[in-house]
Every structure is written in structure tokens, then in C-alpha cells.
PDB file of N, CA and C in Angstrom:
ATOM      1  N   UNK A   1      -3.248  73.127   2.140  1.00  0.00           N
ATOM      2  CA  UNK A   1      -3.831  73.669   3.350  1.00  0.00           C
ATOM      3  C   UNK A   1      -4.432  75.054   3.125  1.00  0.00           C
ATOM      4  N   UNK A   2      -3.826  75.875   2.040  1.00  0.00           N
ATOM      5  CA  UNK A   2      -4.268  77.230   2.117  1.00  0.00           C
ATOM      6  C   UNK A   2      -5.684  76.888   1.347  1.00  0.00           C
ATOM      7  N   UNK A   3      -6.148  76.111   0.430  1.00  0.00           N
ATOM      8  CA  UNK A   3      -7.575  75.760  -0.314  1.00  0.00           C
ATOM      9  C   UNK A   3      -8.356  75.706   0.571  1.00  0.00           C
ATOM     10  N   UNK A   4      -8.284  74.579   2.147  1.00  0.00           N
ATOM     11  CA  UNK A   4      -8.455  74.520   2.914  1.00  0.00           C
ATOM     12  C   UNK A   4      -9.443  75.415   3.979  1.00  0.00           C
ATOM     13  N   UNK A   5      -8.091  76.647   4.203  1.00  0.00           N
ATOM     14  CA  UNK A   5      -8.539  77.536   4.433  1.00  0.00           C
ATOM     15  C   UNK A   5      -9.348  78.299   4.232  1.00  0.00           C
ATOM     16  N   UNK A   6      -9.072  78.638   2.743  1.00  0.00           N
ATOM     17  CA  UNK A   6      -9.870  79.990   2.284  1.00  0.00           C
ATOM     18  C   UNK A   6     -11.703  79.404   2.273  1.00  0.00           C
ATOM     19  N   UNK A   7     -11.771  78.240   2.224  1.00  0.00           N
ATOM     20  CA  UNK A   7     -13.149  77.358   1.872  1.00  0.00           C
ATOM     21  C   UNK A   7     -13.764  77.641   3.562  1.00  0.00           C
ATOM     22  N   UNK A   8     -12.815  77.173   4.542  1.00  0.00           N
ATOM     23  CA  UNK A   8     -13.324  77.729   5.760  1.00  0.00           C
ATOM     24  C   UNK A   8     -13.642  78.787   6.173  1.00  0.00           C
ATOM     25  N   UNK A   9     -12.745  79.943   5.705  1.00  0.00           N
ATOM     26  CA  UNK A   9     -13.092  81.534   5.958  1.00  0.00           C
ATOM     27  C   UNK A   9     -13.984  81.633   5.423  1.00  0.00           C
ATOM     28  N   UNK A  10     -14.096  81.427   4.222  1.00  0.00           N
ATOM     29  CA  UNK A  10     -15.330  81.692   3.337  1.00  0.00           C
ATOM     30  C   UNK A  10     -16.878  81.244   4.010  1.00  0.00           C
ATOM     31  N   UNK A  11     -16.384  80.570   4.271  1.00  0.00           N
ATOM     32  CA  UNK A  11     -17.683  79.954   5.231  1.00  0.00           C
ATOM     33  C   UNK A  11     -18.466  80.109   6.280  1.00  0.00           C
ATOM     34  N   UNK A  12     -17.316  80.367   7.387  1.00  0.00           N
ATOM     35  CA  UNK A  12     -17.495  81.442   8.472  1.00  0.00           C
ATOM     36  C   UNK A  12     -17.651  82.386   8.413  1.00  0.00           C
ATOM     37  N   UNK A  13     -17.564  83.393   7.298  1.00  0.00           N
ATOM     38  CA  UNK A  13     -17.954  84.800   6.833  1.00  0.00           C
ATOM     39  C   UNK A  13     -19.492  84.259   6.878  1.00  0.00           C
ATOM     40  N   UNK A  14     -19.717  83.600   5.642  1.00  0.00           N
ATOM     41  CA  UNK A  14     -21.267  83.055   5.505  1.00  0.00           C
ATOM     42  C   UNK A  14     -21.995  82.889   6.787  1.00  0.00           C
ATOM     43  N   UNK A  15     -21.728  82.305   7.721  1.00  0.00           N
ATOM     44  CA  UNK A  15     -22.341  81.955   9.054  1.00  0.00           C
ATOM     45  C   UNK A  15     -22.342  83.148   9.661  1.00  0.00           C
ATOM     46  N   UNK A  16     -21.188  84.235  10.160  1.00  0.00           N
ATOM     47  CA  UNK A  16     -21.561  85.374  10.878  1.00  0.00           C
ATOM     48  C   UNK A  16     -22.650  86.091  10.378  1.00  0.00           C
ATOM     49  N   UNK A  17     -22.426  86.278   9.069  1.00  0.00           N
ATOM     50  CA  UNK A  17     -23.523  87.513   7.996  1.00  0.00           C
ATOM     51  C   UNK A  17     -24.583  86.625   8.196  1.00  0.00           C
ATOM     52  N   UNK A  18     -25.198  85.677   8.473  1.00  0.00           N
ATOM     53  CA  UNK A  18     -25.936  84.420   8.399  1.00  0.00           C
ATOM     54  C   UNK A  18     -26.623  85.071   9.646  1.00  0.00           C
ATOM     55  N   UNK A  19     -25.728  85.104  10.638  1.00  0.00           N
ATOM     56  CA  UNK A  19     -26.169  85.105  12.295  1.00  0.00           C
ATOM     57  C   UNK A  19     -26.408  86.673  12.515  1.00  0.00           C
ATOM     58  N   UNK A  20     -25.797  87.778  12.010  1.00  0.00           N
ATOM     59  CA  UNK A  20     -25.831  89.244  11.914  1.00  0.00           C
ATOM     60  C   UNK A  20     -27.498  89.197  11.544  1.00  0.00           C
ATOM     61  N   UNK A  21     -28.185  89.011  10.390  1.00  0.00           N
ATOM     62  CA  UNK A  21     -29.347  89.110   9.759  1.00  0.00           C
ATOM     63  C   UNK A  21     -30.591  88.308  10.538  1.00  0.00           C
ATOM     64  N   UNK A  22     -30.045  87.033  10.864  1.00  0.00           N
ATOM     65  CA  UNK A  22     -31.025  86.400  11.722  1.00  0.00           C
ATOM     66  C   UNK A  22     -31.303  86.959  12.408  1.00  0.00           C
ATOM     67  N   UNK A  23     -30.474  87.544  13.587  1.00  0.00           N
ATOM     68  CA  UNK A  23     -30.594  88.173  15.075  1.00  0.00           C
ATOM     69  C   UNK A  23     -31.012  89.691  14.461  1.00  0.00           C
ATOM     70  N   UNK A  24     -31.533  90.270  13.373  1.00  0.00           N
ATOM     71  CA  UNK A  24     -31.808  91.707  13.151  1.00  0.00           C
ATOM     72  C   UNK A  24     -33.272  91.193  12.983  1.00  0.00           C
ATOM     73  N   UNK A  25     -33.600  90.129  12.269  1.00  0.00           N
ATOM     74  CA  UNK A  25     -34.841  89.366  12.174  1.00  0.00           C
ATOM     75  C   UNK A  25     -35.610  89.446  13.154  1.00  0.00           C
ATOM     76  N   UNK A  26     -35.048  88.686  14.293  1.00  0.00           N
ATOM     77  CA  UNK A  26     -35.663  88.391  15.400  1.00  0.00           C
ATOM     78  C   UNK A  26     -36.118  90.194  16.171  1.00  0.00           C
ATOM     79  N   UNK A  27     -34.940  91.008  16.097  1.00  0.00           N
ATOM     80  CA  UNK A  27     -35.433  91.895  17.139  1.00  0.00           C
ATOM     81  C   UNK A  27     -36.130  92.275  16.000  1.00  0.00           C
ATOM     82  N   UNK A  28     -36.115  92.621  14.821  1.00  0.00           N
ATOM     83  CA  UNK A  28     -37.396  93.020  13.878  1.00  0.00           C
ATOM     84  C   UNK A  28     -38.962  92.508  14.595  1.00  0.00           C
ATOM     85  N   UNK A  29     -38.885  91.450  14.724  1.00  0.00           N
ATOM     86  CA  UNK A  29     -40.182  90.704  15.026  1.00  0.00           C
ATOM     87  C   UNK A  29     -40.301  90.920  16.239  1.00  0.00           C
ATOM     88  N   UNK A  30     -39.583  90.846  17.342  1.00  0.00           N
ATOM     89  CA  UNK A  30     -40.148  91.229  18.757  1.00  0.00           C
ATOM     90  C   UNK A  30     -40.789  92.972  19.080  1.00  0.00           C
ATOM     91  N   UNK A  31     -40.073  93.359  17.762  1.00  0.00           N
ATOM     92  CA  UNK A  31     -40.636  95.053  17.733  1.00  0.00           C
ATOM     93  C   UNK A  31     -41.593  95.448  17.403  1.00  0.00           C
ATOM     94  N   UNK A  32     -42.352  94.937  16.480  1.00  0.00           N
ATOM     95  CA  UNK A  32     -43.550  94.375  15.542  1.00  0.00           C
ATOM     96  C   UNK A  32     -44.281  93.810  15.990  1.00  0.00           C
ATOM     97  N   UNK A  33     -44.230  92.932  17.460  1.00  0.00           N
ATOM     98  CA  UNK A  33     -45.054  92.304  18.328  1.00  0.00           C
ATOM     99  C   UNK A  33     -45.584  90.944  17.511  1.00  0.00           C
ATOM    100  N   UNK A  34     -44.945  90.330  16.487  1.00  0.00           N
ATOM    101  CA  UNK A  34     -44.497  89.079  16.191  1.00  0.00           C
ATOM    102  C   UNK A  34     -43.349  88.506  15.917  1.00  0.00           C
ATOM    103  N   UNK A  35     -43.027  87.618  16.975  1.00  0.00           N
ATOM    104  CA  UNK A  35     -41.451  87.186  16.557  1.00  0.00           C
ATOM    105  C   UNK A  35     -41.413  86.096  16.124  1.00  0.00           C
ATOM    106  N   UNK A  36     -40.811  85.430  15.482  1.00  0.00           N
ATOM    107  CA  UNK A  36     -40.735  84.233  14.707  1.00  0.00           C
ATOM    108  C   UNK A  36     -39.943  83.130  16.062  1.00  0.00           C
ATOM    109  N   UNK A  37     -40.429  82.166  15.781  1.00  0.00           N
ATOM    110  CA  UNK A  37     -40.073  80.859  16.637  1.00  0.00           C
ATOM    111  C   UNK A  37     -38.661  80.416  16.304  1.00  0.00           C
ATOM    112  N   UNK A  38     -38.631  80.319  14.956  1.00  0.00           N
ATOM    113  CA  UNK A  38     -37.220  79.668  14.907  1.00  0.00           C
ATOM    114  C   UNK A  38     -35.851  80.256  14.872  1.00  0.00           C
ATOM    115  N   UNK A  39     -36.010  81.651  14.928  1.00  0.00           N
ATOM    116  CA  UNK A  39     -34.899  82.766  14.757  1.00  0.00           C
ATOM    117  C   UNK A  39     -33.637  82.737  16.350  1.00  0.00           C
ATOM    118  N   UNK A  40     -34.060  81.887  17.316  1.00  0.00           N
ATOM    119  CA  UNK A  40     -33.323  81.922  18.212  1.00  0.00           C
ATOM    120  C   UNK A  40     -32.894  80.420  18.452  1.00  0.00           C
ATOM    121  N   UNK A  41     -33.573  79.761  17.681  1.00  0.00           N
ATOM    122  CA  UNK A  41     -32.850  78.364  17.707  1.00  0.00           C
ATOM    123  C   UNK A  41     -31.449  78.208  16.371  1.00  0.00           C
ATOM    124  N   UNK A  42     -31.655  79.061  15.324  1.00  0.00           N
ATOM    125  CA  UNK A  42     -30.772  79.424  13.978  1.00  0.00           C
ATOM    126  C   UNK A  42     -29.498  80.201  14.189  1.00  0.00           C
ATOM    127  N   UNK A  43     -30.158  81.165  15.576  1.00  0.00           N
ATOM    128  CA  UNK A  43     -28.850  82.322  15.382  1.00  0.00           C
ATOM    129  C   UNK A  43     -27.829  81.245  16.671  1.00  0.00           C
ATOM    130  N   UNK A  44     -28.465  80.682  17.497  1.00  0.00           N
ATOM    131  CA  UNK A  44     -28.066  79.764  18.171  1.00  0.00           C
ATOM    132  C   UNK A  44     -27.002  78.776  17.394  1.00  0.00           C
ATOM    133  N   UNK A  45     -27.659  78.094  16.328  1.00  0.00           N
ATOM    134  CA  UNK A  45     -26.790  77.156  15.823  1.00  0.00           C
ATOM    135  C   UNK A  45     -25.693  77.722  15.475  1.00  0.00           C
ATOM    136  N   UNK A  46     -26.088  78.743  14.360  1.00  0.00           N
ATOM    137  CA  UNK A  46     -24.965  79.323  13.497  1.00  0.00           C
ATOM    138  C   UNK A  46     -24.132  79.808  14.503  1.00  0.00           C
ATOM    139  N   UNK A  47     -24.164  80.410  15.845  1.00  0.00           N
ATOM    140  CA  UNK A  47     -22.957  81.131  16.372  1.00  0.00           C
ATOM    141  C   UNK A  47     -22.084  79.780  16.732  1.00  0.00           C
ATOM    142  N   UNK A  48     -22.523  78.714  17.052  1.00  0.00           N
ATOM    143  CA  UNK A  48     -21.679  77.266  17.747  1.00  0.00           C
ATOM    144  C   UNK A  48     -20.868  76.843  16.368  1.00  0.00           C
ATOM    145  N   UNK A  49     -21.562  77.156  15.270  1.00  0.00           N
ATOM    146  CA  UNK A  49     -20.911  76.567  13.737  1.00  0.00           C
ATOM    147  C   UNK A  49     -19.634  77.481  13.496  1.00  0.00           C
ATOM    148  N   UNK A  50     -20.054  78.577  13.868  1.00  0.00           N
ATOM    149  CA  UNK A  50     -19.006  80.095  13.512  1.00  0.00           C
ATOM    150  C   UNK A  50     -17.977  79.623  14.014  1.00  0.00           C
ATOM    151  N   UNK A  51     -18.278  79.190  15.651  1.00  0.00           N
ATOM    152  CA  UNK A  51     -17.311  79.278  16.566  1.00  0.00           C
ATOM    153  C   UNK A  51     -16.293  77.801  16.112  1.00  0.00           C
ATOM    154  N   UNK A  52     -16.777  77.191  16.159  1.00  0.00           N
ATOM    155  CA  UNK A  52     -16.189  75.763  16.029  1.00  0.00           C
ATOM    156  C   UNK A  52     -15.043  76.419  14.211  1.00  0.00           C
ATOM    157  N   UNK A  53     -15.543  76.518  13.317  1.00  0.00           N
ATOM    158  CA  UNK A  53     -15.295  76.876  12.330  1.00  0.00           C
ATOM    159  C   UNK A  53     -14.279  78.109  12.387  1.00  0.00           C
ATOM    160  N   UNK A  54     -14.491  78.935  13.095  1.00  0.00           N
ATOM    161  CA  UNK A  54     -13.150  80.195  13.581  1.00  0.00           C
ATOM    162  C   UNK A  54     -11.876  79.344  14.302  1.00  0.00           C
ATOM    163  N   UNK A  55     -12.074  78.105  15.089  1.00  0.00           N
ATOM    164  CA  UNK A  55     -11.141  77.953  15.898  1.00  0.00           C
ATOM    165  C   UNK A  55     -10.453  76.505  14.904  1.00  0.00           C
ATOM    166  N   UNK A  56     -10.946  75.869  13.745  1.00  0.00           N
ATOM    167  CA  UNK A  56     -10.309  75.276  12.895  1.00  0.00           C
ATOM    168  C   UNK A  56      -9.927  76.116  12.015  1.00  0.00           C
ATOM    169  N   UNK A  57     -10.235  77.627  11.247  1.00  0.00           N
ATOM    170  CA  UNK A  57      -9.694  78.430  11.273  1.00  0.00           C
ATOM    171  C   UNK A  57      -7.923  78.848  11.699  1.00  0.00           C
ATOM    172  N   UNK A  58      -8.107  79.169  12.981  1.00  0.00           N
ATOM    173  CA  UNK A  58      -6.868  79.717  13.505  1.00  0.00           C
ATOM    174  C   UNK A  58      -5.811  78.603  13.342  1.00  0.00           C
ATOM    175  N   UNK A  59      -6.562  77.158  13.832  1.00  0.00           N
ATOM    176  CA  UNK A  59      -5.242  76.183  13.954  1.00  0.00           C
ATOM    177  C   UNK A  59      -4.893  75.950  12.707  1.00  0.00           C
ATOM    178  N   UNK A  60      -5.665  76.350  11.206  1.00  0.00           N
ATOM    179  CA  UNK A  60      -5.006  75.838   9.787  1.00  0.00           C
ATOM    180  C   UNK A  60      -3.524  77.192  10.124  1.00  0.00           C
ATOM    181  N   UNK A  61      -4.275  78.717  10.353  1.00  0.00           N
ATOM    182  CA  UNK A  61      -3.028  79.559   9.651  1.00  0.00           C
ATOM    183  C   UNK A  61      -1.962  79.689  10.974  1.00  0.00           C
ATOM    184  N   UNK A  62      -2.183  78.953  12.139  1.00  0.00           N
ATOM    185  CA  UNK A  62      -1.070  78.715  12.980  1.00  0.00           C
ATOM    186  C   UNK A  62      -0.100  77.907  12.295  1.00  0.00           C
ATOM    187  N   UNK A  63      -0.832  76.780  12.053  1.00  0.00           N
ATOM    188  CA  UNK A  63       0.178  75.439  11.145  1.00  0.00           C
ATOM    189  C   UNK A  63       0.787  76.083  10.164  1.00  0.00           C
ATOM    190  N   UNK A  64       0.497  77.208   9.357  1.00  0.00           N
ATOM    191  CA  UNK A  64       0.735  77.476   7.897  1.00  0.00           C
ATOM    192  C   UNK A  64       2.049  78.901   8.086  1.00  0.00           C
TER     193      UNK A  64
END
């Protein structure tokens, strides 16, 4: 279970820093007076992936 884990944290780190940079992207581009189309459908996904992924997360190191 702890392999488990650490593969999930690891992952969800990846997705926040993922979603941190996207969403700096986007206001980059709305500042610049071009914003990119897909930057709010990405930071979108990744926060639902984070989230889902934080809360299998908690229930591995509850169990553990």
C-alpha cells in the first residue's frame, strides 16, 4: 500500500504544479490580450484529477 501511495502523491504533486503553471498561462495570456482556448478547459481537468487523486490519497494513509 505504501508503493501505492507514494505513486499517487507523486502524481498529484504533478497535477497541482501542472494546474499552478496552466492557470499562470492563462492569466499570462489574458494580460497580453491573447489567451489561449484550451488553458481553462486543462486547469479545469487537472483540478477534478488532483481532487479525486488527493481524496484516494487520504483514504490509502487513513488505512495505513
Amino acid at each position: 500500500m505504501r508503493i501505492i501511495g507514494n505513486i499517487v502523491e507523486k502524481i498529484s504533486i504533478v497535477f497541482l504544479i501542472g494546474l499552478v503553471l496552466v492557470i499562470a498561462l492563462q492569466i499570462g495570456g489574458r494580460i497580453f490580450n491573447s489567451p489561449f482556448m484550451w488553458t481553462e478547459e486543462l486547469s479545469r481537468h487537472l483540478l477534478v484529477y488532483a481532487t479525486f487523486l488527493g481524496e484516494a490519497l487520504l483514504t490509502i494513509m487513513v488505512k495505513v
